[in-house]
C-alpha atoms as a PDB file:
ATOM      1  CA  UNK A   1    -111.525-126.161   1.557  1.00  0.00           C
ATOM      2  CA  UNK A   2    -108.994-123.204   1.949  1.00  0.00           C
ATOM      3  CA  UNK A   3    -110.474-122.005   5.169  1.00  0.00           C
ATOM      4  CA  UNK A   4    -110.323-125.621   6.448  1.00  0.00           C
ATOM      5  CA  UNK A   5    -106.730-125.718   5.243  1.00  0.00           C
ATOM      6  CA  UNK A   6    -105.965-122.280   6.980  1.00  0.00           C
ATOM      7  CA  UNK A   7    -107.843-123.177   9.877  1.00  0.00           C
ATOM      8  CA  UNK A   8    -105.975-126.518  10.840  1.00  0.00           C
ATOM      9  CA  UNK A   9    -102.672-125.509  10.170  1.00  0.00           C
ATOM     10  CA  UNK A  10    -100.138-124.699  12.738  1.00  0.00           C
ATOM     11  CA  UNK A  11     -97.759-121.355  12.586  1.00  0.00           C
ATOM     12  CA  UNK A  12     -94.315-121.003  13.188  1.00  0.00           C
ATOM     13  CA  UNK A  13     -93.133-118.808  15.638  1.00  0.00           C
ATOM     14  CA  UNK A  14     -89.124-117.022  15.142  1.00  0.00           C
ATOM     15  CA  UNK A  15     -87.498-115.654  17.816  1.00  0.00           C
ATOM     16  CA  UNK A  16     -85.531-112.566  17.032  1.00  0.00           C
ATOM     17  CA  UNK A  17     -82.689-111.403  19.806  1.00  0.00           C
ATOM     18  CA  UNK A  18     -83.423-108.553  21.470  1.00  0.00           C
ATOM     19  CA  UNK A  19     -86.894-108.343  20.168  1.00  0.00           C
ATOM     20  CA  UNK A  20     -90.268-109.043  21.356  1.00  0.00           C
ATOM     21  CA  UNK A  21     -91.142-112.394  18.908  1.00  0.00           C
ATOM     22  CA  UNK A  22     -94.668-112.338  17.056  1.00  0.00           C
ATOM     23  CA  UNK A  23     -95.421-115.098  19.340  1.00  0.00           C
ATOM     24  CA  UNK A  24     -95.372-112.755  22.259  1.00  0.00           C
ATOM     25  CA  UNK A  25     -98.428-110.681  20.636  1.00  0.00           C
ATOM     26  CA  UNK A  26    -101.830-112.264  22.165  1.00  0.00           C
ATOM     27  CA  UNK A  27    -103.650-114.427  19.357  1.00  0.00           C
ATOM     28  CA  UNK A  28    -107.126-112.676  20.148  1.00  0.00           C
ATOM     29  CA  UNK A  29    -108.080-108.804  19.903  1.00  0.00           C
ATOM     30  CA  UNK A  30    -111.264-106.825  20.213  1.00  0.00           C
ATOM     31  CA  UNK A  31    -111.117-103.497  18.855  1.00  0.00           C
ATOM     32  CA  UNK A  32    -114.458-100.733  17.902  1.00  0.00           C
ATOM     33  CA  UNK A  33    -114.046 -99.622  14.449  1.00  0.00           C
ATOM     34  CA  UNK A  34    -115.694 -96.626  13.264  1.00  0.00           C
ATOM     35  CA  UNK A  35    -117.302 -96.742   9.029  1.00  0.00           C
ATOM     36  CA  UNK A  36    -115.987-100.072   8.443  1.00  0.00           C
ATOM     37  CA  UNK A  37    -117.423-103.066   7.162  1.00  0.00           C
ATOM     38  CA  UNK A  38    -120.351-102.825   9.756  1.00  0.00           C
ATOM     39  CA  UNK A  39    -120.933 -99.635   7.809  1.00  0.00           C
ATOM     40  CA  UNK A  40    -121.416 -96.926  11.004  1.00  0.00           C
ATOM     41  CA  UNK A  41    -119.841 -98.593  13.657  1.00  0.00           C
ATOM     42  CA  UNK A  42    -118.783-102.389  14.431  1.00  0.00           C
ATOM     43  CA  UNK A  43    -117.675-104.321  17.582  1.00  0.00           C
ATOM     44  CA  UNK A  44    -114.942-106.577  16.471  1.00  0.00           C
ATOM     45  CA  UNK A  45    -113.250-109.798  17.422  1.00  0.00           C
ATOM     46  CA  UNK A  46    -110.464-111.290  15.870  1.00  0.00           C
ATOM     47  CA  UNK A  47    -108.293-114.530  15.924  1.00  0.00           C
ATOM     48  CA  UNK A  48    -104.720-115.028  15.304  1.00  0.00           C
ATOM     49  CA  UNK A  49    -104.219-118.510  12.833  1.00  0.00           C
ATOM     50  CA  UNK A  50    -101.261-118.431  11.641  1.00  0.00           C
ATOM     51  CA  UNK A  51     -98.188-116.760  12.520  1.00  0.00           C
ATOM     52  CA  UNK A  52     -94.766-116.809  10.763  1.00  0.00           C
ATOM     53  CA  UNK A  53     -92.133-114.293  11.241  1.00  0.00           C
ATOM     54  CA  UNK A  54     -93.575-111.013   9.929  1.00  0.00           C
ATOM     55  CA  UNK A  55     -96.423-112.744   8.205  1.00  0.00           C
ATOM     56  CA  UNK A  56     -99.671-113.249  10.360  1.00  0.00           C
ATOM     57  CA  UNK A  57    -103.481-114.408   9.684  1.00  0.00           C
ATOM     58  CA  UNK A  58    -106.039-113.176  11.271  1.00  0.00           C
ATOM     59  CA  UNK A  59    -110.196-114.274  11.606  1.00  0.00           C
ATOM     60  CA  UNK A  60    -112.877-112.429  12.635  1.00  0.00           C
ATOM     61  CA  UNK A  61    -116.360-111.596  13.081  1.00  0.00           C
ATOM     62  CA  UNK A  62    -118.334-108.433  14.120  1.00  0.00           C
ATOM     63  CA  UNK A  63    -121.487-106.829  14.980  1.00  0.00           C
ATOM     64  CA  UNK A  64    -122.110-103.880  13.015  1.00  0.00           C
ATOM     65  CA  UNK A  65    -124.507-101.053  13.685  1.00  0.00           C
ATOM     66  CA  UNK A  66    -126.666 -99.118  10.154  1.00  0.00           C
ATOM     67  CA  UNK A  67    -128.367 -95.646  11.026  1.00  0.00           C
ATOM     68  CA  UNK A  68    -131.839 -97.019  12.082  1.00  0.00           C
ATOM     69  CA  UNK A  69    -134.855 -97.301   9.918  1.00  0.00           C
ATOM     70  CA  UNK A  70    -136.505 -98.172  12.622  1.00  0.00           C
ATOM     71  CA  UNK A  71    -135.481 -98.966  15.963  1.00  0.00           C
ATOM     72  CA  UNK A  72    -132.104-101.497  15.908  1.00  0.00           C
ATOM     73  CA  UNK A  73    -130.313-101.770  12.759  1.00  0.00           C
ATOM     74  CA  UNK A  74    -127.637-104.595  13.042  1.00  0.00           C
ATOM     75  CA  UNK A  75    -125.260-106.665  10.292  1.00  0.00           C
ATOM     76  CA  UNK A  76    -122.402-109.273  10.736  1.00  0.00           C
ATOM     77  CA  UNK A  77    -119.525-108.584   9.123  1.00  0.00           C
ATOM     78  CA  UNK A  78    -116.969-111.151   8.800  1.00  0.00           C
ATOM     79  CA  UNK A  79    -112.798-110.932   7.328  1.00  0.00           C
ATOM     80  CA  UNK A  80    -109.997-113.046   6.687  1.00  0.00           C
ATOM     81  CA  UNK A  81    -106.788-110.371   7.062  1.00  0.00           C
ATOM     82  CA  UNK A  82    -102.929-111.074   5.778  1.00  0.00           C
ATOM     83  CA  UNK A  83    -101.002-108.370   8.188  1.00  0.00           C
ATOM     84  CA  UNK A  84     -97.250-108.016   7.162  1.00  0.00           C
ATOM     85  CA  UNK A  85     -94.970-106.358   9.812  1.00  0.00           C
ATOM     86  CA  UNK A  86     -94.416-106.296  13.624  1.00  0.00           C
ATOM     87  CA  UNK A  87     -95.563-103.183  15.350  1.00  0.00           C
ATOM     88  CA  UNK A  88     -96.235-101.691  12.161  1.00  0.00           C
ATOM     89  CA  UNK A  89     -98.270-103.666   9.548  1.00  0.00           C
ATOM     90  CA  UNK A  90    -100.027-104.050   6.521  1.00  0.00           C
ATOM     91  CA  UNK A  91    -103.562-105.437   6.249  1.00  0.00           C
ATOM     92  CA  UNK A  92    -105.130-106.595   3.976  1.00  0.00           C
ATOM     93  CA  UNK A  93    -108.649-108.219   4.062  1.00  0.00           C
ATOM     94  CA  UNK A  94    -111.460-109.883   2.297  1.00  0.00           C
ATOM     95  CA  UNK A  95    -114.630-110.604   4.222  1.00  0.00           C
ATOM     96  CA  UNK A  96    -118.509-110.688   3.154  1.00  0.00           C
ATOM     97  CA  UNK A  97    -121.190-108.118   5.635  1.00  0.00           C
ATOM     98  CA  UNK A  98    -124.242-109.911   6.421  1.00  0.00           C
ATOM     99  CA  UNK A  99    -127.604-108.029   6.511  1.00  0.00           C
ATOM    100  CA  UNK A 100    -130.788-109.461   7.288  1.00  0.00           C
ATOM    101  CA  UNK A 101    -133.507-108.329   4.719  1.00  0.00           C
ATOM    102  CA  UNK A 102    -136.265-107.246   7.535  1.00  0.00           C
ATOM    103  CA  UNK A 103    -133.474-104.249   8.694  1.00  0.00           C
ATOM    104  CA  UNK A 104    -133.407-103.124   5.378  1.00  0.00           C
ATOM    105  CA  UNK A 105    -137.006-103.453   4.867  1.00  0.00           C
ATOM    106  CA  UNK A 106    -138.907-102.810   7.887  1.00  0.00           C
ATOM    107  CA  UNK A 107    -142.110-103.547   6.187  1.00  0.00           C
ATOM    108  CA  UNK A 108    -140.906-107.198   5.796  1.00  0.00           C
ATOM    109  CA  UNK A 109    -143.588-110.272   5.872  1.00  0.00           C
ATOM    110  CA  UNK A 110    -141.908-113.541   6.566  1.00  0.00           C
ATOM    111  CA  UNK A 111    -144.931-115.340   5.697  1.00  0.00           C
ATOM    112  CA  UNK A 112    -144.584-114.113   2.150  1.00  0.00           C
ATOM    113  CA  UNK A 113    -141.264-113.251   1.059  1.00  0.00           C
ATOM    114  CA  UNK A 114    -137.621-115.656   2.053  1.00  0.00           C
ATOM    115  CA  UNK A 115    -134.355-115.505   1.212  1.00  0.00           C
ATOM    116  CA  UNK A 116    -134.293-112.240   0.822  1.00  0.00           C
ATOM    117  CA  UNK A 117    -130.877-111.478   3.094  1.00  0.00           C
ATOM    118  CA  UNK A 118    -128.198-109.163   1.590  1.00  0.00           C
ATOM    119  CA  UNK A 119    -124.439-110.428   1.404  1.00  0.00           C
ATOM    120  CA  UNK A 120    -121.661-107.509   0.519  1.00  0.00           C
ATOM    121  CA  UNK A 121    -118.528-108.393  -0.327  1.00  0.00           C
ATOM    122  CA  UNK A 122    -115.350-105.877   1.904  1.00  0.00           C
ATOM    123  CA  UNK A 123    -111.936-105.710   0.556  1.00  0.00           C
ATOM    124  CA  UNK A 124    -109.579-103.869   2.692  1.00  0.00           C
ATOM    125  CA  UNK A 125    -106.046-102.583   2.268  1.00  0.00           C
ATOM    126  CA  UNK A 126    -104.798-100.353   5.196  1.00  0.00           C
ATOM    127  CA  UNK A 127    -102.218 -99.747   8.247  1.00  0.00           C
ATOM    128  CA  UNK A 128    -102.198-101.254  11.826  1.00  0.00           C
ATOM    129  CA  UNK A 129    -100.602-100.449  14.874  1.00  0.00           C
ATOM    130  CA  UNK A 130     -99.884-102.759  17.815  1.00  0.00           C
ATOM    131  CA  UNK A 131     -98.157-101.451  20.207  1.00  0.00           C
ATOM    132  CA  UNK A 132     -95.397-103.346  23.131  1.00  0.00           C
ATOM    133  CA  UNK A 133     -98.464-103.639  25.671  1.00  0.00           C
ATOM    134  CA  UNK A 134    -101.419-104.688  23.204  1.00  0.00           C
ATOM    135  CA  UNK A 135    -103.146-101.176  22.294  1.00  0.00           C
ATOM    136  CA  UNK A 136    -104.245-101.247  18.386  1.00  0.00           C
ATOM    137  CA  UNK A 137    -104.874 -98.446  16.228  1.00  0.00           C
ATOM    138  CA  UNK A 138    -106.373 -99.199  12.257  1.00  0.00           C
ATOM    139  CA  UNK A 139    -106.581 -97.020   9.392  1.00  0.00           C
ATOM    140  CA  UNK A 140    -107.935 -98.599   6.620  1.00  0.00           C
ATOM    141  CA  UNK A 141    -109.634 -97.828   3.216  1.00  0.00           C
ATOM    142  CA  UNK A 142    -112.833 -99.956   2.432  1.00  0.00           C
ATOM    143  CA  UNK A 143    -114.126-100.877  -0.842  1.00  0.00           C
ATOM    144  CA  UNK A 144    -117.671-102.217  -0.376  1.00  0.00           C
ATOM    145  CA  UNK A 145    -119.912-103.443  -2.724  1.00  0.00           C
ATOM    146  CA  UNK A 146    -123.523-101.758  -1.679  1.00  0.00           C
ATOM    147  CA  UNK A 147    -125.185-101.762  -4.775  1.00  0.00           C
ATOM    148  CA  UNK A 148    -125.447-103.706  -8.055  1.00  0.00           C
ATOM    149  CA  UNK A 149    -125.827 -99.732  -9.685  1.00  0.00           C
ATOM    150  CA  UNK A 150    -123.270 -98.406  -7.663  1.00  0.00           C
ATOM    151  CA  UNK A 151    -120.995-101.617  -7.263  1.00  0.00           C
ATOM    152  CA  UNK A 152    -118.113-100.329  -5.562  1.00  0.00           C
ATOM    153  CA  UNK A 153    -117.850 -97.447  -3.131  1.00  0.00           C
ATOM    154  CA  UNK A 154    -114.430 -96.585  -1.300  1.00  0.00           C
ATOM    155  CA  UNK A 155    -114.894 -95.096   2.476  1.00  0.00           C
ATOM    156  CA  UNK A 156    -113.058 -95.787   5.175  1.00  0.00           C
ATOM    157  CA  UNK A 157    -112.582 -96.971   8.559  1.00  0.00           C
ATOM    158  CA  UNK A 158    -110.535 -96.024  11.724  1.00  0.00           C
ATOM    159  CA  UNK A 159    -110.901 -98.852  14.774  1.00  0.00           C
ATOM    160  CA  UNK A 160    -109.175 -98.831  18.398  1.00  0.00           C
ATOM    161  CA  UNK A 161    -108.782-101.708  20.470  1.00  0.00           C
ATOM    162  CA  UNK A 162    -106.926-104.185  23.085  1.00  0.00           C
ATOM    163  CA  UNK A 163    -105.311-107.840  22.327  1.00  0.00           C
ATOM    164  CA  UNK A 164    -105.219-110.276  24.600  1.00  0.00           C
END
């Protein structure tokens, strides 16, 4: 119901003098993040929702890359982000990685076992930069729960990309 609530709502857009408004910044960006929620590397693509002075709310979704067990190792890593700030913001985000069971298991029958699909929950807190002509730079510290006996591990992630 939130994400439907978030999803049809419409931002407001200030105008500052002199300044470049949020409004300005293109809605969509694609950036490559290295260790982030795609755990070793991730394509991303975002969505701009909401914006509201220095308050904005970003989508996305992702294809992430695992070190192979063998051949291609893939997940789908998905975030709602608050960012606070022009240039310079705060993010933070809360998504859930996707992993289908038969990349973790190679061995994996279809026929026999289902539903076996693993589902981490990301929380993020970190720094992003957009710069006047669209370039973005993110630092950000991940806490991702891989394991019910090691529930939360803290690594992070470093991603440059383009809005437009």
């Amino acid at each position: 119901m939130l994400i439907g609530f978030v999803l049809t709502c419409n931002g407001t857009e200030l105008i500052e003098s002199g300044q470049k408004s949020d409004s300005s910044f293109d809605k969509n960006a694609i950036y490559f993040e290295l260790f982030g929620n795609g755990f070793l590397s991730s394509i991303n693509y975002e969505r701009q929702i909401i914006t509201s002075f220095k308050r904005k709310l970003r989508t996305g979704i992702s294809i992430g890359f695992m070190p192979p067990f063998q051949g291609f190792s893939a997940t789908v890593p998905v975030e709602l982000k608050f960012l606070y700030g022009r240039n310079h913001s705060l993010e933070i985000g809360l998504g859930m990685t996707f992993i289908p069971y038969n990349i973790i298991n190679p061995s994996y029958n279809p026929a026999i076992k289902r539903n076996n699909d693993i589902y981490y929950p990301v929380y993020r807190i970190g720094y992003r930069f957009t710069s006047n002509n669209g370039i973005i730079l993110r630092v950000a510290p991940i806490i991702h729960t891989i394991s019910y006996t090691n529930p939360n591990t803290l690594y992070g992630g470093i991603s440059l990309g383009a809005t437009f």
